[in-house]
Protein backbone atom coordinates (compact mmCIF):
# COMPACT_ATOMS: atom_id res chain seq x y z
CA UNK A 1 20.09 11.81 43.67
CA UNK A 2 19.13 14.81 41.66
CA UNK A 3 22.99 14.96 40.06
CA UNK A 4 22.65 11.75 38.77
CA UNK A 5 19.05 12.24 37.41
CA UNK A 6 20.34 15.27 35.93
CA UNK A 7 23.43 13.54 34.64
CA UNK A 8 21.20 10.43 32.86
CA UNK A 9 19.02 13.36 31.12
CA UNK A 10 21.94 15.15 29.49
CA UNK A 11 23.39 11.50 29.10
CA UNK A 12 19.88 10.90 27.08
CA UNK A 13 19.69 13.81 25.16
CA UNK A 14 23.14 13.18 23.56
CA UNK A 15 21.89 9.72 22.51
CA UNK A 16 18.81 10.84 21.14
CA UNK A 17 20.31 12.70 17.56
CA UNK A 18 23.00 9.01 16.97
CA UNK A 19 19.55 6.88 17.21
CA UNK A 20 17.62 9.35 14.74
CA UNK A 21 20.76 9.68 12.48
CA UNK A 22 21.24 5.88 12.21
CA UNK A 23 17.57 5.11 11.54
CA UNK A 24 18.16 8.08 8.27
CA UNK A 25 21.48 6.27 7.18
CA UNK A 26 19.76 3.04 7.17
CA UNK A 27 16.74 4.04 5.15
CA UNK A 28 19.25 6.04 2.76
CA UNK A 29 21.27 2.17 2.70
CA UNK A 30 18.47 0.13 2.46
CA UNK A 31 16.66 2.27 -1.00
CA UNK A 32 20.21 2.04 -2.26
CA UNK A 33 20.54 -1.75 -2.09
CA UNK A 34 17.14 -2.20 -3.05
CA UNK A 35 17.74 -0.39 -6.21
CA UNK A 36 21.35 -1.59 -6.40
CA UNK A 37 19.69 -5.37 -6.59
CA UNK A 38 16.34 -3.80 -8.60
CA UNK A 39 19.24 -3.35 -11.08
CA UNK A 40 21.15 -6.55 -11.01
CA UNK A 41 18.11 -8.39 -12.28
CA UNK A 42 17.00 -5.57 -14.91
CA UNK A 43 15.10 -7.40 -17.74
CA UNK A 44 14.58 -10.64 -15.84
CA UNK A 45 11.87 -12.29 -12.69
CA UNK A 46 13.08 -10.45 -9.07
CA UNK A 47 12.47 -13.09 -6.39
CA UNK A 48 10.65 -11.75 -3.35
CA UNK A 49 12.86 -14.45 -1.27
CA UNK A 50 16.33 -13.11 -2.56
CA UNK A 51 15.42 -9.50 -1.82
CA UNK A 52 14.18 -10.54 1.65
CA UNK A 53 17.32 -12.03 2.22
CA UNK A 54 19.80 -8.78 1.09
CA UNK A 55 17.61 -6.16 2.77
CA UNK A 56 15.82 -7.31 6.41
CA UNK A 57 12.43 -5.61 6.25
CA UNK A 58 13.64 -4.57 10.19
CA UNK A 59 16.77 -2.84 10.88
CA UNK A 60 17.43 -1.42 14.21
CA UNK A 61 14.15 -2.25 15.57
CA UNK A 62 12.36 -0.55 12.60
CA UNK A 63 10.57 -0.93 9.76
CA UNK A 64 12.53 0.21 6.67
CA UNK A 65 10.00 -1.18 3.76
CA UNK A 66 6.91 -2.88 3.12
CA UNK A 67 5.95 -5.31 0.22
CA UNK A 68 3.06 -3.89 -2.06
CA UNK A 69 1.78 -4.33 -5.25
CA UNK A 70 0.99 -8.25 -6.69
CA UNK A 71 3.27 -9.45 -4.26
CA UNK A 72 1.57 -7.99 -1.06
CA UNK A 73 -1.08 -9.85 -2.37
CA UNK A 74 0.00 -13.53 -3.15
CA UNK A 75 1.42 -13.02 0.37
CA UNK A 76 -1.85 -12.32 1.63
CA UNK A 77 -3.94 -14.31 0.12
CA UNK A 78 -1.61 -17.58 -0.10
CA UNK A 79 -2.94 -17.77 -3.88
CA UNK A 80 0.40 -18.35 -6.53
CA UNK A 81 -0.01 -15.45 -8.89
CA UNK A 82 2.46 -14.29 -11.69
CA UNK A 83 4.33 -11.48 -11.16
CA UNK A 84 5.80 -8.74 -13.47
CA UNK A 85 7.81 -6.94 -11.08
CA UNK A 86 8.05 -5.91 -7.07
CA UNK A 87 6.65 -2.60 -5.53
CA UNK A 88 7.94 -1.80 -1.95
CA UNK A 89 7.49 1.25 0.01
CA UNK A 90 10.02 2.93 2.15
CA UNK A 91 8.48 3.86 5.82
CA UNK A 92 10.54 6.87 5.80
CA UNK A 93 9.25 10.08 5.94
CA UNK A 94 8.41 11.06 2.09
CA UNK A 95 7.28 7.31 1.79
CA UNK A 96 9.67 6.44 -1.43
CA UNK A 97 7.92 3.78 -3.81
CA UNK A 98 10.60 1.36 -5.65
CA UNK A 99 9.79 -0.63 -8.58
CA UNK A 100 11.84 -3.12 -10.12
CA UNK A 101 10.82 -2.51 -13.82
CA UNK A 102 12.15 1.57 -12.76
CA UNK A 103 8.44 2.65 -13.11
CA UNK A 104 6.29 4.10 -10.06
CA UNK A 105 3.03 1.32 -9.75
CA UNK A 106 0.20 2.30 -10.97
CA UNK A 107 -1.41 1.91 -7.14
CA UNK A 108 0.71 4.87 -6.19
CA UNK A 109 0.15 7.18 -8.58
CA UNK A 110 -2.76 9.27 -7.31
CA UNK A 111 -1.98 8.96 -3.37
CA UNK A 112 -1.22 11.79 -1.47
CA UNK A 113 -1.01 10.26 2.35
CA UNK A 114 1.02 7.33 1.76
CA UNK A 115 0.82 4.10 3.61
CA UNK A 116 0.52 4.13 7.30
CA UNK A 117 2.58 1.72 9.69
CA UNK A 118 -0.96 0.68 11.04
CA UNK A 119 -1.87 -0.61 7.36
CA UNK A 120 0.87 -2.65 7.51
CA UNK A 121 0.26 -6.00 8.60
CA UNK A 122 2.99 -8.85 9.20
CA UNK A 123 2.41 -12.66 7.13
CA UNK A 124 3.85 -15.74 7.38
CA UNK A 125 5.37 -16.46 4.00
CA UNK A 126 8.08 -19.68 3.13
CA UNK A 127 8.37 -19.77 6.49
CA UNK A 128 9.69 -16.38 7.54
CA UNK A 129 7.46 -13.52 8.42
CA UNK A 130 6.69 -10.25 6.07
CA UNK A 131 5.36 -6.57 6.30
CA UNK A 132 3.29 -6.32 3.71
CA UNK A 133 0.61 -3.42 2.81
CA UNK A 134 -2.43 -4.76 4.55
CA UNK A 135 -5.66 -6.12 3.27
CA UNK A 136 -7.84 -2.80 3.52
CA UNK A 137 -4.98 -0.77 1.96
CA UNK A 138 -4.33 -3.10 -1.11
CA UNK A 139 -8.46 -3.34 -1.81
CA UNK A 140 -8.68 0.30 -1.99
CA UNK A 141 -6.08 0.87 -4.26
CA UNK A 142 -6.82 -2.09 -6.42
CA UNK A 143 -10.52 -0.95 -7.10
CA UNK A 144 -9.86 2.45 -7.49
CA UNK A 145 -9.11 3.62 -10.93
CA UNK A 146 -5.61 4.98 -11.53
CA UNK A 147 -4.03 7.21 -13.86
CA UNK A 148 -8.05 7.78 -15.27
CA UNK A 149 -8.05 3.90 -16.04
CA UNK A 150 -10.43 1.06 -14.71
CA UNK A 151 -8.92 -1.63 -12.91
CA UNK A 152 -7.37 -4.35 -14.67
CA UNK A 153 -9.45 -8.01 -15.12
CA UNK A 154 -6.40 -9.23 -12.56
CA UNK A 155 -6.83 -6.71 -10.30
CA UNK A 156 -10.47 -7.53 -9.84
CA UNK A 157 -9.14 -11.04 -8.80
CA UNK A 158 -6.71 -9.53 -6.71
CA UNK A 159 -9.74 -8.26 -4.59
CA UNK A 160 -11.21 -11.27 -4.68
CA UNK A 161 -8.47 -13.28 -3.77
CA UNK A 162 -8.09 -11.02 -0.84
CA UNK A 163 -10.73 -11.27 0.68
CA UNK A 164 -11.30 -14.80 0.86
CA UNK A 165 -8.52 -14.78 2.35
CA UNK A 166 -9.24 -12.47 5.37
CA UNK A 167 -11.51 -13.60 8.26
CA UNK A 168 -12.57 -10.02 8.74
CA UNK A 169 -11.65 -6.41 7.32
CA UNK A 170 -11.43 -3.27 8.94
CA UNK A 171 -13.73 -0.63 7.65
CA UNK A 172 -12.38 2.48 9.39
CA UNK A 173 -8.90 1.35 7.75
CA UNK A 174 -10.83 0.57 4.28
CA UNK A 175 -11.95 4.23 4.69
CA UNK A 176 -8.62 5.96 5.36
CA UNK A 177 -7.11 3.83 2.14
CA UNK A 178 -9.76 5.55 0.53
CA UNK A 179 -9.01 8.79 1.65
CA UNK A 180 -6.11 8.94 -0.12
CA UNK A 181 -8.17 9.63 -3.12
CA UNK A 182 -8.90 13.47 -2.80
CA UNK A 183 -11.43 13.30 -5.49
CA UNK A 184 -13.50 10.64 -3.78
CA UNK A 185 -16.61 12.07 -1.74
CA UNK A 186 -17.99 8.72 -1.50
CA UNK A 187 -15.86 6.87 0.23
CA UNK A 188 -18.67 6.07 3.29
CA UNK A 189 -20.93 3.85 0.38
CA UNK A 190 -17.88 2.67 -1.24
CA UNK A 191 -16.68 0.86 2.05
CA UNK A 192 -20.26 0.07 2.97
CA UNK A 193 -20.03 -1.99 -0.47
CA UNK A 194 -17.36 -3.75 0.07
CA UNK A 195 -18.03 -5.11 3.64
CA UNK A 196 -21.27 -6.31 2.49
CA UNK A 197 -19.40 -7.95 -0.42
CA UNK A 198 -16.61 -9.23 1.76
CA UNK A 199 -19.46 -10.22 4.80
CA UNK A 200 -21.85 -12.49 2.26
CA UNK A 201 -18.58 -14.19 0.32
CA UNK A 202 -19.04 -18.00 -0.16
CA UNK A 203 -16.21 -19.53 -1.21
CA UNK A 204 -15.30 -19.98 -5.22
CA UNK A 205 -18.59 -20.38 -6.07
CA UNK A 206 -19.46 -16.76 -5.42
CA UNK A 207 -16.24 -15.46 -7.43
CA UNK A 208 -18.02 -13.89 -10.92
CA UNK A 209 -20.97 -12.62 -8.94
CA UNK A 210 -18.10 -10.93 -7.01
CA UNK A 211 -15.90 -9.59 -9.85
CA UNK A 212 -19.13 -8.33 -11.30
CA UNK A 213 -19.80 -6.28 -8.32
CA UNK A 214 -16.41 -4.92 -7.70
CA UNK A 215 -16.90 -4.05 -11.40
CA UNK A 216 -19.82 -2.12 -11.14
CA UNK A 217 -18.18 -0.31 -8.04
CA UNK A 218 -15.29 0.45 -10.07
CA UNK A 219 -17.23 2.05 -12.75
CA UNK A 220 -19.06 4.17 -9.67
CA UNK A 221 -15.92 5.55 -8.68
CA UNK A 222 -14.42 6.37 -11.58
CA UNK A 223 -17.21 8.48 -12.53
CA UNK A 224 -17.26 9.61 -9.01
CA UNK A 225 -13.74 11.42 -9.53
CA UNK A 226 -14.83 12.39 -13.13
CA UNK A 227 -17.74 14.06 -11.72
CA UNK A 228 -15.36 16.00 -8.72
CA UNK A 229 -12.64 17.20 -10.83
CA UNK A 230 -15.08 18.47 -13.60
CA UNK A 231 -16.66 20.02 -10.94
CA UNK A 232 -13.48 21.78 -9.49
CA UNK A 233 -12.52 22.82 -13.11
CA UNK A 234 -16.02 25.01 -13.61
CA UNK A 235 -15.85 26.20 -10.11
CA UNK A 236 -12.02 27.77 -10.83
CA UNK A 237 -12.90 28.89 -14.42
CA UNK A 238 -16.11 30.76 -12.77
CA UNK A 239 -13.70 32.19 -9.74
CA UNK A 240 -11.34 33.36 -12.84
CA UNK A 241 -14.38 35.07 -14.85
CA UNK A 242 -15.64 36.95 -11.41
């Protein structure tokens, strides 16, 4: 009996480094057809469907990608939006971000944590199901300001859009989206604002009164990391000077 537990474990062990190796190959395969396709329709509309259909989302059992960007959100939100290009990230360790138009999303630009497999959330969309960055992950990133800029009038509607969408949202996940932000020391008020805007929503009616708020929080938060990396900048001149 112990022989042939012993025998199973070394049996294991050897199987262990092909199962990790394929799983690298097949992120390594998948950014490469994504790109190789990202190419094929440079200069013109990439269908969500058609890249679906060349790369499976799940290979082996695991997650290679997830859909971001405006796409993530038309999926979520069921509302037909126009879209420029298509973000996806990889789930592999460094967390590669593709874009179609060869240019890394704005939404990406000032993370430092990447997306987590629990913030990614699984849709029903034309009838086949897909991972897309999940509701608390694309709010966060939508409101906050990126690359020192406010968010765009269509991001706004984004938010919106999203969560009318939801039946409920996740704080604790709104909060670790917002972690990503090192400069943000408010994130506790910022996700208190949004529940209460997501908890008193009323349908379409309620939309401007909405946008206007997320605007306003916008504004907060970009002065927020304004006020934090001014801060840092005095506090390292003074360190230099003493």
């Amino acid at each position: 009996m112990e022989l042939r537990m012993g025998l199973g474990l070394r049996q294991t062990l050897r199987q262990e480094p092909r199962i990790m190796l394929r799983q690298i190959v097949d992120f390594r395969l998948a950014q490469e057809q994504i790109q190789e396709m990202f190419e094929e329709y440079r200069g013109r509309h990439v269908p969500l469907t058609a890249l679906l259909q060349k790369v499976p989302q799940r290979q082996h059992g695991t997650l290679v990608y997830a859909v971001a960007g405006g796409w993530a959100t038309e999926v979520l939100s069921r509302k037909k939006r126009e879209h420029g290009n298509i973000n996806v990230v990889l789930m592999d360790e460094k967390q590669h971000v593709l874009n179609s138009d060869s240019c890394l999303d704005y939404l990406f630009l000032q993370y430092g944590n990447g997306l987590k497999k629990n913030q990614v959330v699984t849709r029903s969309w034309t009838n086949r199901p897909v991972h897309v960055a999940g509701p608390e992950f694309m709010i966060a990133t939508k409101v906050a300001p990126h690359n020192g800029k406010l968010p765009r009038e269509k991001d706004l509607c984004d938010v919106v859009y999203i969560m009318e969408s939801q039946p409920e949202l996740d704080p604790n996940k709104l909060r670790t989206a917002f972690g990503n932000y090192p400069a943000l020391t408010n994130r506790g008020e910022y996700v208190r604002q949004l529940m209460m805007m997501h908890d008193v929503r009323k349908g379409n009616g309620n939309r401007i009164k909405q946008r206007y708020a997320l605007d306003i929080l916008s504004r907060t938060i970009a002065n927020n990391i304004a006020e934090n990396k001014a801060r840092r900048k005095n506090q390292a001149n003074e360190a230099v000077q003493n």
